[in-house]
N, C-alpha and C. Protein backbone atom coordinates (compact mmCIF):
# COMPACT_ATOMS: atom_id res chain seq x y z
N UNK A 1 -10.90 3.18 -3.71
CA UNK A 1 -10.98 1.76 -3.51
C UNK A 1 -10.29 1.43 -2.19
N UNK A 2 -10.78 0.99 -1.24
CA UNK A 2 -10.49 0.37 0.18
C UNK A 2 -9.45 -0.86 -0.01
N UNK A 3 -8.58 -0.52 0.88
CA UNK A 3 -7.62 -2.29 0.71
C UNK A 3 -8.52 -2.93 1.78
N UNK A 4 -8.55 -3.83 0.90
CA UNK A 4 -9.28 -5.53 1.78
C UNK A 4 -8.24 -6.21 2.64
N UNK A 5 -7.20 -5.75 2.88
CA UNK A 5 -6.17 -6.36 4.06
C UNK A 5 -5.53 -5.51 4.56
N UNK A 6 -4.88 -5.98 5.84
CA UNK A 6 -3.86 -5.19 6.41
C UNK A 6 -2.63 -4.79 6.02
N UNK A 7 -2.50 -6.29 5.19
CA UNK A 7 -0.92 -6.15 4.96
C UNK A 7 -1.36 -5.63 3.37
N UNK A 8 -2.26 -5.22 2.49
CA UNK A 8 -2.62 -4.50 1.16
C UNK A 8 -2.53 -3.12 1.56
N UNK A 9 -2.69 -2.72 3.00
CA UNK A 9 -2.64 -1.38 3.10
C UNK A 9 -1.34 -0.58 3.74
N UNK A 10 -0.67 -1.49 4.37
CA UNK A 10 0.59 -1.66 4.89
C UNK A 10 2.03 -1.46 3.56
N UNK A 11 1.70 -2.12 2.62
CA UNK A 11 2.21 -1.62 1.40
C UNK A 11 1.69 -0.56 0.85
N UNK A 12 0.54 -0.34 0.52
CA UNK A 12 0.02 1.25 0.06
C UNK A 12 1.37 2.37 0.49
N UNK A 13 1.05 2.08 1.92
CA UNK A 13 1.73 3.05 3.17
C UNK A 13 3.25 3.12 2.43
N UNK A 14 3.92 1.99 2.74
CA UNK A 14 4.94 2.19 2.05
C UNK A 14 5.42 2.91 0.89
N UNK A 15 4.83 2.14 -0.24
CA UNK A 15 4.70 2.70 -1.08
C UNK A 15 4.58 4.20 -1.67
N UNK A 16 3.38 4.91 -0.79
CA UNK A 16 3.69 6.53 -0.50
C UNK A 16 4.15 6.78 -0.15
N UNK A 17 5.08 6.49 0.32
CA UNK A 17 5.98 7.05 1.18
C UNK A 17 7.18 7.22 0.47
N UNK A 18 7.19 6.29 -0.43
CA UNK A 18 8.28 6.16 -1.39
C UNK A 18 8.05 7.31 -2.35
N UNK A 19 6.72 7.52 -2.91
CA UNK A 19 6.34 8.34 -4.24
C UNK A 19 6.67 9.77 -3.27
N UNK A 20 6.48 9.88 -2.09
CA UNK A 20 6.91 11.29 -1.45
C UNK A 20 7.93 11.33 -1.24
N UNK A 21 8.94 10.32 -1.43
CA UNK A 21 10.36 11.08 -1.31
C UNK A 21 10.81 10.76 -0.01
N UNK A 22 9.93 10.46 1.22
CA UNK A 22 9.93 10.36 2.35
C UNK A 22 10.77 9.14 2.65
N UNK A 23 10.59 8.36 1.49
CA UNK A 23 11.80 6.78 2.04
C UNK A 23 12.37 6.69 0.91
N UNK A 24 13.57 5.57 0.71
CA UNK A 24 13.70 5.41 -0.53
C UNK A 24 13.38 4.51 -1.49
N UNK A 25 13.21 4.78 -3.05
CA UNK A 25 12.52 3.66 -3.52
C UNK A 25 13.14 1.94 -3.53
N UNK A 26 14.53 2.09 -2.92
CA UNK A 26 15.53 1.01 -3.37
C UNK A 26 14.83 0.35 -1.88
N UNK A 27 14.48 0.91 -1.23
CA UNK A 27 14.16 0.64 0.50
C UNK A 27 12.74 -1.01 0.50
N UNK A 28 11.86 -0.29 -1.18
CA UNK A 28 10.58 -0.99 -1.01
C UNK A 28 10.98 -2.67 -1.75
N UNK A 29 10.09 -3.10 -1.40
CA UNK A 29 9.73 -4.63 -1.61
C UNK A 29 8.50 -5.34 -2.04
N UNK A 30 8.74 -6.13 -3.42
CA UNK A 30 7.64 -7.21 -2.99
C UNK A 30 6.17 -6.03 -3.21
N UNK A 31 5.34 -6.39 -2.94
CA UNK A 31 4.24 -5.31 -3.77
C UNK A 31 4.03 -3.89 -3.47
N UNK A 32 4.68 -3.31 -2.49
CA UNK A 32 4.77 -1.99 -2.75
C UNK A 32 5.84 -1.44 -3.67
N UNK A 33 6.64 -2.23 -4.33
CA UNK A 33 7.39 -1.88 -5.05
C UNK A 33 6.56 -1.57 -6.33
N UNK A 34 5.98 -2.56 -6.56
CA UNK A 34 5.36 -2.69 -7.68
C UNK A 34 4.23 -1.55 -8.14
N UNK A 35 3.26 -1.32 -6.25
CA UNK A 35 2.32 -0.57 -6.32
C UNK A 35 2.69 0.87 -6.78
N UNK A 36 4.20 1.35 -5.96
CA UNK A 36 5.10 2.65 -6.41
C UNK A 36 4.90 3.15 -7.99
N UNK A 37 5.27 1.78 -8.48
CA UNK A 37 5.01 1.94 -10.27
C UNK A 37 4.21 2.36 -11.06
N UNK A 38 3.04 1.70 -10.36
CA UNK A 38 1.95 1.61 -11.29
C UNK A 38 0.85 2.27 -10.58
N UNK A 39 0.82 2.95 -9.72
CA UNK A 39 -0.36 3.60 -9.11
C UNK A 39 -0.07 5.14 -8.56
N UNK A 40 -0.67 5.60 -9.27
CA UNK A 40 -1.34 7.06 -8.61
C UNK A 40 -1.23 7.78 -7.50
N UNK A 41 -0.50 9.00 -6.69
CA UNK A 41 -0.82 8.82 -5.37
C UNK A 41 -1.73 9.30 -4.70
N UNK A 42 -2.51 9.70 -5.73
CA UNK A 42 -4.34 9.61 -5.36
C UNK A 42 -4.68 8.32 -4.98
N UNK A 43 -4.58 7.04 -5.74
CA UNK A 43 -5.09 5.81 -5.67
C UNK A 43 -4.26 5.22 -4.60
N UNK A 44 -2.96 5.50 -4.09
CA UNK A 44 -2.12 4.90 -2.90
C UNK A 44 -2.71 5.73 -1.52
N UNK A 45 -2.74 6.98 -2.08
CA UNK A 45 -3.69 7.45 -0.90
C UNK A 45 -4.64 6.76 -0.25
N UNK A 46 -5.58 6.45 -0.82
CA UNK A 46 -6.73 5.84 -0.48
C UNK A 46 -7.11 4.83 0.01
N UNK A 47 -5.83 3.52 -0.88
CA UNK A 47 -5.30 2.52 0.23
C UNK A 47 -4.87 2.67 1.29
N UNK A 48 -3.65 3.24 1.25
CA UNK A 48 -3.33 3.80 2.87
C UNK A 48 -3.70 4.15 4.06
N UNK A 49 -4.88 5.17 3.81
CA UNK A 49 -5.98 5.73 4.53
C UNK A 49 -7.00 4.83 5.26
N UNK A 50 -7.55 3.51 4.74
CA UNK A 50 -8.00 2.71 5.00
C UNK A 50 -8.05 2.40 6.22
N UNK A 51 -9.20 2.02 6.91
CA UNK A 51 -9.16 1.47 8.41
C UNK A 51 -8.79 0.22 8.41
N UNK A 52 -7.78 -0.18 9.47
CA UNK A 52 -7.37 -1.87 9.79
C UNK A 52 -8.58 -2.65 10.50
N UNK A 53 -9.74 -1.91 11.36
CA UNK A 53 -10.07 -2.63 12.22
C UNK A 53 -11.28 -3.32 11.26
N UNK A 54 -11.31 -4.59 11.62
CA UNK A 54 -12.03 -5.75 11.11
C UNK A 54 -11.79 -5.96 9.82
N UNK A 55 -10.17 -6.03 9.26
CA UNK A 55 -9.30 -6.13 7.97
C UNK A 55 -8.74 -7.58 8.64
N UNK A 56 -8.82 -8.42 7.64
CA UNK A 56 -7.86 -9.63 7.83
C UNK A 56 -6.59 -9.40 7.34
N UNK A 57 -5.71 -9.61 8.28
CA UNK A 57 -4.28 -9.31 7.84
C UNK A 57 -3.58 -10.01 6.72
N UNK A 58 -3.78 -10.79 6.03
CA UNK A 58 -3.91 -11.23 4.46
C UNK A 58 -5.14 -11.65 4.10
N UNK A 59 -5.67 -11.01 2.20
CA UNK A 59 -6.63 -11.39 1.74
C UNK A 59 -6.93 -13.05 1.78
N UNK A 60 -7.69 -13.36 1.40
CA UNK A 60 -8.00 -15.20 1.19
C UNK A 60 -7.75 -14.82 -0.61
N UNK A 61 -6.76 -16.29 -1.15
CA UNK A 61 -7.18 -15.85 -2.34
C UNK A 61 -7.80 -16.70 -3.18
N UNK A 62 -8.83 -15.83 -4.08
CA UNK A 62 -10.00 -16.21 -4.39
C UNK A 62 -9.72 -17.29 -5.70
């Protein structure tokens, strides 16, 4: 599943980064905290990975 924003994938990022050990979890905020929790790092992968270009840097919400 593709993040539909910049800043949806910008937390992903974080977020893995956290599940790798690479930052710490006390470090995250606000929805990558949350994403850390509850997602996969198959499924954070994938956000992460995501291209920014022609991503609106916040979703509209629906």
């Amino acid at each position: 599943m593709p993040a539909k924003s910049q800043a949806q994938q910008k937390a992903a990022g974080a977020a893995l980064s956290a599940k790798r050990g690479e930052t710490a979890k006390s470090d995250l905020k606000g929805a990558s905290r949350s994403m850390e929790k509850s997602m996969t790092k198959d499924q954070l992968e994938d956000l992460a990975h995501t291209k920014r270009k022609g991503k609106p840097e916040h979703a509209g919400k629906s």
